[in-house]
C-alpha atoms as a PDB file:
ATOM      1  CA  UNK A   1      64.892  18.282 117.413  1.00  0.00           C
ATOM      2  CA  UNK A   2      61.155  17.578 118.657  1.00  0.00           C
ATOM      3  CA  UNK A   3      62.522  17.647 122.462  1.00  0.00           C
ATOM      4  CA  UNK A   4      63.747  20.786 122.215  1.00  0.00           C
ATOM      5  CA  UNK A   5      61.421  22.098 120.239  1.00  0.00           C
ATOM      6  CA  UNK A   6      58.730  21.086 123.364  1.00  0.00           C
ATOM      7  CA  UNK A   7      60.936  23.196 125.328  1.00  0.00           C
ATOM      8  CA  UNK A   8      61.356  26.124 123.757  1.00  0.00           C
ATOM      9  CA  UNK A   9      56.950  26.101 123.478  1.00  0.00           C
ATOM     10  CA  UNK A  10      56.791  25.409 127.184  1.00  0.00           C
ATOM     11  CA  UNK A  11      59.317  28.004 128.322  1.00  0.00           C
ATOM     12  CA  UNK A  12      57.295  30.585 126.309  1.00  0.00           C
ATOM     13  CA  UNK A  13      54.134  29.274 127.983  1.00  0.00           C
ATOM     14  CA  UNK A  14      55.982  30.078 130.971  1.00  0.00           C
ATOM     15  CA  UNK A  15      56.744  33.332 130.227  1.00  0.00           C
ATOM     16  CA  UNK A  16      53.674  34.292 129.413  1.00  0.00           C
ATOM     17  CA  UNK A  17      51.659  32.472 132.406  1.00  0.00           C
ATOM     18  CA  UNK A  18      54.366  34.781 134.218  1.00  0.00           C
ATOM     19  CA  UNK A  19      53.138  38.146 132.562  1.00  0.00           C
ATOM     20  CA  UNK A  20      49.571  37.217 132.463  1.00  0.00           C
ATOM     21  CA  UNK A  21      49.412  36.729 136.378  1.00  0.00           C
ATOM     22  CA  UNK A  22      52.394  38.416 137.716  1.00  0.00           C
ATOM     23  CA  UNK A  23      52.762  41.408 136.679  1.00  0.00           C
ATOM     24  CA  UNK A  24      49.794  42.537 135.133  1.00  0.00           C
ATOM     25  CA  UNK A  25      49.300  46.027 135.107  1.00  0.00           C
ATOM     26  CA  UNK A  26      46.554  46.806 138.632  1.00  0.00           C
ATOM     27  CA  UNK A  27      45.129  43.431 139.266  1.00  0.00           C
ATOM     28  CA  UNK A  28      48.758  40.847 139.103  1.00  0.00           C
ATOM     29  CA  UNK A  29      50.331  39.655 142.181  1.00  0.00           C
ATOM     30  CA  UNK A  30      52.682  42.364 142.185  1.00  0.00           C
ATOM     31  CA  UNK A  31      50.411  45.003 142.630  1.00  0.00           C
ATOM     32  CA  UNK A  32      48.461  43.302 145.308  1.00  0.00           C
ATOM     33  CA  UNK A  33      51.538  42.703 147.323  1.00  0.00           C
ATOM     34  CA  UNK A  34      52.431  46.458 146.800  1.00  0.00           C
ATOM     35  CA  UNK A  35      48.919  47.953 147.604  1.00  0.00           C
ATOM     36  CA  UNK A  36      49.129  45.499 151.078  1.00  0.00           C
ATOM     37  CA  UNK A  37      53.142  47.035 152.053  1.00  0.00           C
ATOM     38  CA  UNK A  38      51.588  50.460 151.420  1.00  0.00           C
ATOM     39  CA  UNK A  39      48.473  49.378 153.567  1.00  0.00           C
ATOM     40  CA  UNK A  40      50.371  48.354 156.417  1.00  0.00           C
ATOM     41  CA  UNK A  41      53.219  50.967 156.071  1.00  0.00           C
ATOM     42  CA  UNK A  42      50.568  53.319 156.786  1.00  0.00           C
ATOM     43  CA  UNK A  43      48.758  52.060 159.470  1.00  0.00           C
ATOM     44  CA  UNK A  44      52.436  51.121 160.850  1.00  0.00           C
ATOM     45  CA  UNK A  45      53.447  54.745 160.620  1.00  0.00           C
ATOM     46  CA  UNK A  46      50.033  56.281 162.034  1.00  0.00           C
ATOM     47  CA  UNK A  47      50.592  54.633 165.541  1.00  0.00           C
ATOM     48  CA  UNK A  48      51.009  56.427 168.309  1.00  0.00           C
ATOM     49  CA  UNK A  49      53.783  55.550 170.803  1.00  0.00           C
END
C-alpha cells in the first residue's frame, strides 16, 4: 500500500513539474520553441533567391 502510494505522489509531482515548466502560458518551453520556429520561418521566408 505505502509503495504505491509513493507512486501515485511522485507521478503527480510529475505532472505538475510538467505544467509548471512546459507549458506554461508565455514563458514554458513550448512557447519558446514556438516564438524561435516563427523567428526563423520568417527570416527563412524573407530571403531572396
Amino acid at each position: 500500500m505505502r509503495n504505491i502510494l509513493m507512486t501515485v505522489m511522485m507521478l503527480v509531482v510529475v505532472i505538475l513539474l510538467f505544467n509548471a515548466i512546459i507549458t506554461q502560458d508565455n514563458t514554458g518551453t513550448q512557447a519558446q520553441i514556438q516564438s524561435q520556429g516563427n523567428t526563423a520561418n520568417t527570416r527563412i521566408s524573407n530571403m531572396l533567391p
